[in-house]
PDB file of N, CA and C in Angstrom:
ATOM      1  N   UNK A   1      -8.751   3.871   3.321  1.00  0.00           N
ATOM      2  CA  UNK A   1      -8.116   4.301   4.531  1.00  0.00           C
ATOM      3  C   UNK A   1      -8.872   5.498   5.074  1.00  0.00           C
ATOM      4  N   UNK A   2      -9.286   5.262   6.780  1.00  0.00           N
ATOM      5  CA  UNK A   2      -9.791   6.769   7.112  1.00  0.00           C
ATOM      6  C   UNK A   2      -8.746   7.363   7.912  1.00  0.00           C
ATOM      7  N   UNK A   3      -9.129   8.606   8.574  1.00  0.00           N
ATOM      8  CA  UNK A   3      -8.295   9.105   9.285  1.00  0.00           C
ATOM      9  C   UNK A   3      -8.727   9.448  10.418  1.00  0.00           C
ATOM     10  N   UNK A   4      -9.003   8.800  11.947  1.00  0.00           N
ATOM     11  CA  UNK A   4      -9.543   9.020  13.154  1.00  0.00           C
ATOM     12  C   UNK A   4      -9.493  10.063  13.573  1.00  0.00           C
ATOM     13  N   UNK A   5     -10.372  11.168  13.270  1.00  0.00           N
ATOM     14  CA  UNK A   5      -9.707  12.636  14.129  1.00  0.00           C
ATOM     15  C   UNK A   5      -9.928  12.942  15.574  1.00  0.00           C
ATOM     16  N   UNK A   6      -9.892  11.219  15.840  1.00  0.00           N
ATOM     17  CA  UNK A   6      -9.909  11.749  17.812  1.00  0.00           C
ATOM     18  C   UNK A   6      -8.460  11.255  18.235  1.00  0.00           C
ATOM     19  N   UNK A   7      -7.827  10.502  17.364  1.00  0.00           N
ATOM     20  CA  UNK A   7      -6.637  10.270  17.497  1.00  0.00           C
ATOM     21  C   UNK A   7      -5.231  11.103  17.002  1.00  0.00           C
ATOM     22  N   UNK A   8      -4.082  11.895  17.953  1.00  0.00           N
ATOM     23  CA  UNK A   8      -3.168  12.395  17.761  1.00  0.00           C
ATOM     24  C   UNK A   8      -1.828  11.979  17.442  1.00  0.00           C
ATOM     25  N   UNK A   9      -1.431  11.469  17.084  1.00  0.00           N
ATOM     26  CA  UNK A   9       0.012  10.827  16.812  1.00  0.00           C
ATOM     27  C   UNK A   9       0.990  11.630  16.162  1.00  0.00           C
ATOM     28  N   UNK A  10       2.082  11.338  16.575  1.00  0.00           N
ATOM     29  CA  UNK A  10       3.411  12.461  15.671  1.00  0.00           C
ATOM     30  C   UNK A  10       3.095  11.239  14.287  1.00  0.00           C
ATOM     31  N   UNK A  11       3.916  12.154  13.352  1.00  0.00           N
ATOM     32  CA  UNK A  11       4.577  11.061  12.466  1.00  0.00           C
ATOM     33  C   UNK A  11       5.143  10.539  12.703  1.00  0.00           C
ATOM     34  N   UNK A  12       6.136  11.107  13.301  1.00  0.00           N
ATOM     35  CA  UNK A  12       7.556  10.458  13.878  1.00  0.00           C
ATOM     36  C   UNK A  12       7.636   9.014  14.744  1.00  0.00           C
ATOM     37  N   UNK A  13       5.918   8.665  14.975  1.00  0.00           N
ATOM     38  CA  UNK A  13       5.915   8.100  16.053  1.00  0.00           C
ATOM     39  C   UNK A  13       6.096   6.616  15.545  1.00  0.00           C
ATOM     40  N   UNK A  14       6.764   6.173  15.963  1.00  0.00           N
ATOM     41  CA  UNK A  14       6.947   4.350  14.582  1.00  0.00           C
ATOM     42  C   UNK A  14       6.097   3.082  15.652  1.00  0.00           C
ATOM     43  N   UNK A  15       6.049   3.327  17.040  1.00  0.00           N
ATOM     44  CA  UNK A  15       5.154   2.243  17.742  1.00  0.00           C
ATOM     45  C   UNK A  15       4.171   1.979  16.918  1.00  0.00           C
ATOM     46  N   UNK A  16       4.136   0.660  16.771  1.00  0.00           N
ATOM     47  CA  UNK A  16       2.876  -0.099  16.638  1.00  0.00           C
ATOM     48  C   UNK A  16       2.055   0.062  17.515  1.00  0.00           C
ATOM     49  N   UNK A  17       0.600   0.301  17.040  1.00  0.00           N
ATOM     50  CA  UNK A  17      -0.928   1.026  17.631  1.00  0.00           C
ATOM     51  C   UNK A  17      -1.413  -0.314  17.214  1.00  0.00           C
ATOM     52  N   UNK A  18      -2.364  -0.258  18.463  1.00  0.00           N
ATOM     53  CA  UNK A  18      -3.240  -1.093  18.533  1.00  0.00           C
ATOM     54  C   UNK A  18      -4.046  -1.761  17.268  1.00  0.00           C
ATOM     55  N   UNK A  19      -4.231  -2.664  17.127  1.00  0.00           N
ATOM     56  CA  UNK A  19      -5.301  -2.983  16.005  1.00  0.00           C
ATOM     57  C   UNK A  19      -4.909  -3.093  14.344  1.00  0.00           C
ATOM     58  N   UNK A  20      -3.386  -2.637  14.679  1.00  0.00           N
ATOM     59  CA  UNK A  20      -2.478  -2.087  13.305  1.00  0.00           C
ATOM     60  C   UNK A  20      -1.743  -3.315  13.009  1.00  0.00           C
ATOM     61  N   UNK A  21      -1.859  -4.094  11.738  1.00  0.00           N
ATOM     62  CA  UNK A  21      -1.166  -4.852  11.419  1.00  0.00           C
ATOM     63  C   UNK A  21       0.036  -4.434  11.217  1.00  0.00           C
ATOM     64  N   UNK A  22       1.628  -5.910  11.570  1.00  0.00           N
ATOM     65  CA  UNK A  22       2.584  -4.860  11.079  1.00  0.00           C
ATOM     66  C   UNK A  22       3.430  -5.909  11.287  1.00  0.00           C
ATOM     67  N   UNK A  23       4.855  -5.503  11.023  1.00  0.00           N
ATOM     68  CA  UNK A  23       5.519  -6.491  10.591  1.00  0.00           C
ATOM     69  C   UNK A  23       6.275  -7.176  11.940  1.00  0.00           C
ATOM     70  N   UNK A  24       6.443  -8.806  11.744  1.00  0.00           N
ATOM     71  CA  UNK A  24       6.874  -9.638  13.183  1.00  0.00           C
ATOM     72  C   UNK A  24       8.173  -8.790  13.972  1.00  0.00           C
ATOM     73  N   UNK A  25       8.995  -8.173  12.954  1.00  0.00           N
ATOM     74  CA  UNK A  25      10.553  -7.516  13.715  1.00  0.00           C
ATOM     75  C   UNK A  25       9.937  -6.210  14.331  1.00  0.00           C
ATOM     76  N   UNK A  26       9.022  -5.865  14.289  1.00  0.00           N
ATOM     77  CA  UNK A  26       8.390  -4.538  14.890  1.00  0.00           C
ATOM     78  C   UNK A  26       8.808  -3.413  14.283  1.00  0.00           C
ATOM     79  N   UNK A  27       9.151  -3.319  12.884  1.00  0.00           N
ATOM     80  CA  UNK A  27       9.183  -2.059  12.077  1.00  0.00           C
ATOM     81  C   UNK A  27       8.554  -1.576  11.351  1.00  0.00           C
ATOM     82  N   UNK A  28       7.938  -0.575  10.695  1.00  0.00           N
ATOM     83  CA  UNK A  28       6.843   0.647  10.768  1.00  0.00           C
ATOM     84  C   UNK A  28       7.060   0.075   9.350  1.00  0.00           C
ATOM     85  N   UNK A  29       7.539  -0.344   8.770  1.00  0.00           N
ATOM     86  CA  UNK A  29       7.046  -0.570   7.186  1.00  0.00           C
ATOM     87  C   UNK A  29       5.506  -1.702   6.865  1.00  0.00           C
ATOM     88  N   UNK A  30       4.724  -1.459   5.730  1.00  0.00           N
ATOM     89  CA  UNK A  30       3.828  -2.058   5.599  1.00  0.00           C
ATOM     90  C   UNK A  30       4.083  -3.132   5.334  1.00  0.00           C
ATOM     91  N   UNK A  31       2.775  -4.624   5.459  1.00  0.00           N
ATOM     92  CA  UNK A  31       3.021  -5.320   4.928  1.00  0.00           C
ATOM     93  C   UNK A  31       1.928  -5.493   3.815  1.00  0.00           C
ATOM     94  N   UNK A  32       2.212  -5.887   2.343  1.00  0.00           N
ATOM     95  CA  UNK A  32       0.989  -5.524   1.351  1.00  0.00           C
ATOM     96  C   UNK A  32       0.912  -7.346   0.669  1.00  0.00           C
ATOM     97  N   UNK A  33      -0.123  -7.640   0.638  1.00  0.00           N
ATOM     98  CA  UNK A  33      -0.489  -9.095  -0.333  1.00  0.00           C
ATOM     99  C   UNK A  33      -1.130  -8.728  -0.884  1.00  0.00           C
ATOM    100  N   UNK A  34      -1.213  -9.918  -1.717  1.00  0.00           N
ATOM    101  CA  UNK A  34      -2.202  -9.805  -3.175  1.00  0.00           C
ATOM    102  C   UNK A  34      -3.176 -10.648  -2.438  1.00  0.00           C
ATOM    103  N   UNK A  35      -4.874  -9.947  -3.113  1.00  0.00           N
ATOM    104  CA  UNK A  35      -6.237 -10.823  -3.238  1.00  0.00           C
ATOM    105  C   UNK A  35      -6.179 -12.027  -3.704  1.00  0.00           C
ATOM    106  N   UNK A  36      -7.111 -12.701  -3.288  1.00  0.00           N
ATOM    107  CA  UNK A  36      -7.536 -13.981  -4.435  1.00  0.00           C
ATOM    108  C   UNK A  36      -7.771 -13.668  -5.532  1.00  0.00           C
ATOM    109  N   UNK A  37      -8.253 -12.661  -6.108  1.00  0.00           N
ATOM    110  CA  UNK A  37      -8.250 -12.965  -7.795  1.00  0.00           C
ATOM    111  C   UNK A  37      -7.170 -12.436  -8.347  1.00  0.00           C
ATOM    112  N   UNK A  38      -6.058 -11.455  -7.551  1.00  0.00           N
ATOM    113  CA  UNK A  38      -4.836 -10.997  -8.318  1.00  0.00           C
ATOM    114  C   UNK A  38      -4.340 -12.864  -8.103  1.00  0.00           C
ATOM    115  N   UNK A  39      -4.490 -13.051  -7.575  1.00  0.00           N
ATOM    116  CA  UNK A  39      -3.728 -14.246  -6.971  1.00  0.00           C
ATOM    117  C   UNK A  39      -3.650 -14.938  -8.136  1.00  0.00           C
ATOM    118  N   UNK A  40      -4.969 -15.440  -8.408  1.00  0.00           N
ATOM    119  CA  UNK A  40      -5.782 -16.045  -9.214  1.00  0.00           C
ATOM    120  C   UNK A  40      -5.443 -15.869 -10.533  1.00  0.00           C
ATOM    121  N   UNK A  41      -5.408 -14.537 -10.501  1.00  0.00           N
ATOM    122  CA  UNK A  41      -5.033 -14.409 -12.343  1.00  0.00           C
ATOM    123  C   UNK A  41      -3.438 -14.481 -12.430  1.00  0.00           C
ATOM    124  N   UNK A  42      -2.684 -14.183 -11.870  1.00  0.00           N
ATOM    125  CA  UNK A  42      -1.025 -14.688 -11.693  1.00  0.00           C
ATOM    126  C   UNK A  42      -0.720 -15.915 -11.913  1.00  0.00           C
ATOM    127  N   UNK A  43      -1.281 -16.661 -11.237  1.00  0.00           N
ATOM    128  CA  UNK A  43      -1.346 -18.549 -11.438  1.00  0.00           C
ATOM    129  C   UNK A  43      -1.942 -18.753 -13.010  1.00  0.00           C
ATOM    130  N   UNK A  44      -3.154 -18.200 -13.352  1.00  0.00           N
ATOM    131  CA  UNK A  44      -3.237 -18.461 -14.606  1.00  0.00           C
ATOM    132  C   UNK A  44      -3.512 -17.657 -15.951  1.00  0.00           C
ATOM    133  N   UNK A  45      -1.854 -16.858 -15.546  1.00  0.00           N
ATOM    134  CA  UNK A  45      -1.487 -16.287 -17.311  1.00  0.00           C
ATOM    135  C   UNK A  45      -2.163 -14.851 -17.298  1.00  0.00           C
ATOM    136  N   UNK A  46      -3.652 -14.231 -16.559  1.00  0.00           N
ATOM    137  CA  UNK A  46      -4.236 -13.540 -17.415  1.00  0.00           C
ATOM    138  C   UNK A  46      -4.175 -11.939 -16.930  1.00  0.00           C
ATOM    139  N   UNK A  47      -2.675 -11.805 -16.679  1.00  0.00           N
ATOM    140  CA  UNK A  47      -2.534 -10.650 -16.089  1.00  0.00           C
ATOM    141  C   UNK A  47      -1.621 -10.262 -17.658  1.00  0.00           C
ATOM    142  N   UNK A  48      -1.843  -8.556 -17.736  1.00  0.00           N
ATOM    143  CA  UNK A  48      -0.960  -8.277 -19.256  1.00  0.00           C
ATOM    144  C   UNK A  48       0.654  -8.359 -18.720  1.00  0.00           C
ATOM    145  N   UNK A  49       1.224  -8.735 -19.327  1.00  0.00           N
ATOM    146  CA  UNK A  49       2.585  -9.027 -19.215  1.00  0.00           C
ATOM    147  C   UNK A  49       3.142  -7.471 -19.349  1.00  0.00           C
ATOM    148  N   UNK A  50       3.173  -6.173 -19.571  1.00  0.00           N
ATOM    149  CA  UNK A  50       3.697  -5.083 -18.682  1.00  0.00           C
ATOM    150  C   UNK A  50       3.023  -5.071 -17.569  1.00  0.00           C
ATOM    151  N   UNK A  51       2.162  -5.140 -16.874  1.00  0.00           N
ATOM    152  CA  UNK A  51       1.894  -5.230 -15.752  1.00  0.00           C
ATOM    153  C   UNK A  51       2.949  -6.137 -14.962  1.00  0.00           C
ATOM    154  N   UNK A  52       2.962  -7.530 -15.549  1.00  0.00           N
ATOM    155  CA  UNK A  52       3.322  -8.244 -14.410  1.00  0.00           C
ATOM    156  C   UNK A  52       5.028  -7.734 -15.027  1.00  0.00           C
ATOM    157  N   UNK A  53       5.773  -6.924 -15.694  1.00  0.00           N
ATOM    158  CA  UNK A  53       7.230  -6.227 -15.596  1.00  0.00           C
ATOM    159  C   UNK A  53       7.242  -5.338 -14.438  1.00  0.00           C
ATOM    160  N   UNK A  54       6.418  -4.351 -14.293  1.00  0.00           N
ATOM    161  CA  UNK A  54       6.244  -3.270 -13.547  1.00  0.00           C
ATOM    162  C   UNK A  54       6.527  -4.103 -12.187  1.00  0.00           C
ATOM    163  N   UNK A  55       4.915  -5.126 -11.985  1.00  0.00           N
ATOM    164  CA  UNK A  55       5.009  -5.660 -10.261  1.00  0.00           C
ATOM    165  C   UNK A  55       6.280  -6.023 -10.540  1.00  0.00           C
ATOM    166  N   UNK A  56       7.157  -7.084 -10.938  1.00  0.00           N
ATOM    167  CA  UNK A  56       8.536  -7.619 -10.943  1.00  0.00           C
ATOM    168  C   UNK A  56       9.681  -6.869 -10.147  1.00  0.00           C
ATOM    169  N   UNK A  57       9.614  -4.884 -11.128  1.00  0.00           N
ATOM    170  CA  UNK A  57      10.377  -4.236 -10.977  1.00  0.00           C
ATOM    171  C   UNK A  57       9.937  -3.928  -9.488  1.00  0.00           C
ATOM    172  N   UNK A  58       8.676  -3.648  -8.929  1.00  0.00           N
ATOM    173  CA  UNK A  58       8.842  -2.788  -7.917  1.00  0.00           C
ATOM    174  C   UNK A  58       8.948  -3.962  -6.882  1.00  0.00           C
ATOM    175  N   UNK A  59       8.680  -5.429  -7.235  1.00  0.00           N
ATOM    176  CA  UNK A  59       9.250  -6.063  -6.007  1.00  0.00           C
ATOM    177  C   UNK A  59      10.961  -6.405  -5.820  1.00  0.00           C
ATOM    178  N   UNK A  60      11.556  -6.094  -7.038  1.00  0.00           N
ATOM    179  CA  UNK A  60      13.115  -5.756  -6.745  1.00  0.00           C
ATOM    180  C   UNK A  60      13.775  -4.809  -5.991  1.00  0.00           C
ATOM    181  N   UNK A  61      12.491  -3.795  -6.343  1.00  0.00           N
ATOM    182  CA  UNK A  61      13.326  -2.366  -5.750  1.00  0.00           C
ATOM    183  C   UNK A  61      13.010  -2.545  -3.935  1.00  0.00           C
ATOM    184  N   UNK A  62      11.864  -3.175  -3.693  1.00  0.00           N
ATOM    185  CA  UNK A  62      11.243  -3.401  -2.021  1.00  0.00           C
ATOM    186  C   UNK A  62      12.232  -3.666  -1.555  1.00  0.00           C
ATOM    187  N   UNK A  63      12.945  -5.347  -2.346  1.00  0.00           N
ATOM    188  CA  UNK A  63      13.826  -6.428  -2.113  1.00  0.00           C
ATOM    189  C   UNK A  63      14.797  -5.451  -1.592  1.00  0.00           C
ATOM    190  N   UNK A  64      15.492  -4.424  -2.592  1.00  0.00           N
ATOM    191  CA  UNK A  64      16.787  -3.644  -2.432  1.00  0.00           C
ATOM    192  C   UNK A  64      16.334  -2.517  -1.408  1.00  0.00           C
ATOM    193  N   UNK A  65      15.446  -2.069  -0.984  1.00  0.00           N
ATOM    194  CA  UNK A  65      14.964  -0.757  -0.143  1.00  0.00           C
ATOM    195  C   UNK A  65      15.045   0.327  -0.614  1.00  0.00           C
ATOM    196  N   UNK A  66      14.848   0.310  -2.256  1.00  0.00           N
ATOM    197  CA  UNK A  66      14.760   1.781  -2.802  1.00  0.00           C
ATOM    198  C   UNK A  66      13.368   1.975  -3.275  1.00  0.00           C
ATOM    199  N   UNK A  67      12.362   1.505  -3.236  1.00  0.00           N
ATOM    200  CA  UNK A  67      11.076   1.701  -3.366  1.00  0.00           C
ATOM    201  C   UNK A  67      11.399   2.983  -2.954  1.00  0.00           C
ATOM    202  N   UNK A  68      10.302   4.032  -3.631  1.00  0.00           N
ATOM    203  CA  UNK A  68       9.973   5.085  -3.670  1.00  0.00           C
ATOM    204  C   UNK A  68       8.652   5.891  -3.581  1.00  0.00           C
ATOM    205  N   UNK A  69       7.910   6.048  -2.495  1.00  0.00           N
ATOM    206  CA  UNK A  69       6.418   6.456  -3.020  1.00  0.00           C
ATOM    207  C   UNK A  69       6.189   7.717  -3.399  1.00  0.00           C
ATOM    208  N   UNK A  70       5.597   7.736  -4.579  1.00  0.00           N
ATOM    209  CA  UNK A  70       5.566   9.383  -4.972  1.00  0.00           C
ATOM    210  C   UNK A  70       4.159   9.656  -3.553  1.00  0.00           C
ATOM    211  N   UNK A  71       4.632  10.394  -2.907  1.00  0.00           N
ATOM    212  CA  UNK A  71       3.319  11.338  -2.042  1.00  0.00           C
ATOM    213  C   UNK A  71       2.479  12.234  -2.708  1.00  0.00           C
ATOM    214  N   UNK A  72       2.713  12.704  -4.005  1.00  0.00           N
ATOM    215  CA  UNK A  72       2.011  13.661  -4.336  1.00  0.00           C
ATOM    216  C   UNK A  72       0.654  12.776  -4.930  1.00  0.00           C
ATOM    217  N   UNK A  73       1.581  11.715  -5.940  1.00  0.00           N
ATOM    218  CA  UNK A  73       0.383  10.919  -6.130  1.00  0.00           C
ATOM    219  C   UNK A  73      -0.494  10.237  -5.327  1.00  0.00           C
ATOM    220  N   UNK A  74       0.001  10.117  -4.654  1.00  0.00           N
ATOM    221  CA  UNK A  74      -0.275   8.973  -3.419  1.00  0.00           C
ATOM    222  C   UNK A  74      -1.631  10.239  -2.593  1.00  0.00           C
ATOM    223  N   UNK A  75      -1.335  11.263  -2.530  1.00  0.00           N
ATOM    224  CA  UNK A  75      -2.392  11.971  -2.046  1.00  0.00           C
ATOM    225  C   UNK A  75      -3.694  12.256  -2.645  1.00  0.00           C
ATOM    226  N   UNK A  76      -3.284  12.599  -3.914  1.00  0.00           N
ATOM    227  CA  UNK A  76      -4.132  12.874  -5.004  1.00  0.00           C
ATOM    228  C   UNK A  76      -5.313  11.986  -5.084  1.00  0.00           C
ATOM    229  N   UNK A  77      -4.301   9.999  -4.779  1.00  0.00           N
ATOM    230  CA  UNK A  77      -5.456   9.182  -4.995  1.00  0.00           C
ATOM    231  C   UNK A  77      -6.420   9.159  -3.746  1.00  0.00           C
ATOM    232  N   UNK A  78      -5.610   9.736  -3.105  1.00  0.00           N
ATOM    233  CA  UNK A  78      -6.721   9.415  -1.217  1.00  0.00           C
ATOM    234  C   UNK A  78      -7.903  10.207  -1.549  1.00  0.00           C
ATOM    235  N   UNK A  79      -7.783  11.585  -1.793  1.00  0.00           N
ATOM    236  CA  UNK A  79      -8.627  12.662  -2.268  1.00  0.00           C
ATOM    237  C   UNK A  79      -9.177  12.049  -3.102  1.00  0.00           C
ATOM    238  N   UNK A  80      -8.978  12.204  -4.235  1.00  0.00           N
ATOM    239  CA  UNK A  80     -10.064  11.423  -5.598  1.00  0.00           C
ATOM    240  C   UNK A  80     -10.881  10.548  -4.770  1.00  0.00           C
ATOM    241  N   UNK A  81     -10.443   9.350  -4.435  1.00  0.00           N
ATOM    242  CA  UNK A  81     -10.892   8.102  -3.483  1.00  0.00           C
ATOM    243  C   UNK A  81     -12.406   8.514  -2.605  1.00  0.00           C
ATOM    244  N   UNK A  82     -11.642   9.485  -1.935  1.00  0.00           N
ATOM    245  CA  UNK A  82     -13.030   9.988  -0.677  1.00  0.00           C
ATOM    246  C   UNK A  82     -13.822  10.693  -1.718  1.00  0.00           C
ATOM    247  N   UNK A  83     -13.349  11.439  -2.334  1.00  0.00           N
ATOM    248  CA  UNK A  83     -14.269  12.592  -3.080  1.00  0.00           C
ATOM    249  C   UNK A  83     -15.689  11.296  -3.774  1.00  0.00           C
ATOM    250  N   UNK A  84     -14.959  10.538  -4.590  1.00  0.00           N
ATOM    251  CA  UNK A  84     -15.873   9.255  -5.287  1.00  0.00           C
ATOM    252  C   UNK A  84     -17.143   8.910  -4.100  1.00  0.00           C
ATOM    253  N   UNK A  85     -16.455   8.607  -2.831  1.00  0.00           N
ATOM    254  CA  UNK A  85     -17.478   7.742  -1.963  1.00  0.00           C
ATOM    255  C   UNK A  85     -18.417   9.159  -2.008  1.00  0.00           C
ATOM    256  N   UNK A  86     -17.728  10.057  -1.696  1.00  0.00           N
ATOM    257  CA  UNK A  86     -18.962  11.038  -1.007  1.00  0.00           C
ATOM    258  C   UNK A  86     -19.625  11.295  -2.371  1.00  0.00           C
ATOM    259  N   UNK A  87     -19.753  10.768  -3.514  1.00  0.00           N
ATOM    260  CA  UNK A  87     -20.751  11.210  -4.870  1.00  0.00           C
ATOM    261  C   UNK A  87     -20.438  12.620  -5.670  1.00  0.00           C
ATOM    262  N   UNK A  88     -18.758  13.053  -5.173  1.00  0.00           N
ATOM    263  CA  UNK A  88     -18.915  14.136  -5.993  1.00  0.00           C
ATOM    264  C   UNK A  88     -17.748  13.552  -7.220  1.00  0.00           C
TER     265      UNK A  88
END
């Protein structure tokens, strides 16, 4: 993910922007799929079975609308993320 710094937006702002995938009822929540090879390994067996508890749990909690994103982590990985590309 980058971050356009010619573009200003509130947070607050929930319109769908141009070019932004998003969901058919027009609400600001994401929509997330799995790749072909998560895909791939789901269909056959070779995902570790706590893993596939965890995905289970957090597609219950989506289901119910208590998903939770930790932000702190969630920042941490953006940072780490860029820091990697740029070689440090």
């Amino acid at each position: 993910m980058r971050i356009d710094p010619t573009t200003i937006v509130s947070i607050n702002d929930t319109r769908p922007r141009p070019g932004t995938p998003g969901r058919p009822d027009g609400s600001p929540s994401s929509v997330v799929s799995l790749g072909e090879a998560a895909a791939a390994a789901q269909v056959h067996g070779d995902v570790d079975p706590s893993i596939t508890t965890r995905i289970a749990r957090i597609r219950e909690e989506l289901a119910a609308g208590t998903y939770v994103v930790d932000l702190e982590k969630l920042s941490e990985r953006i940072l780490d993320d860029d820091l990697a590309r740029e070689g440090r």
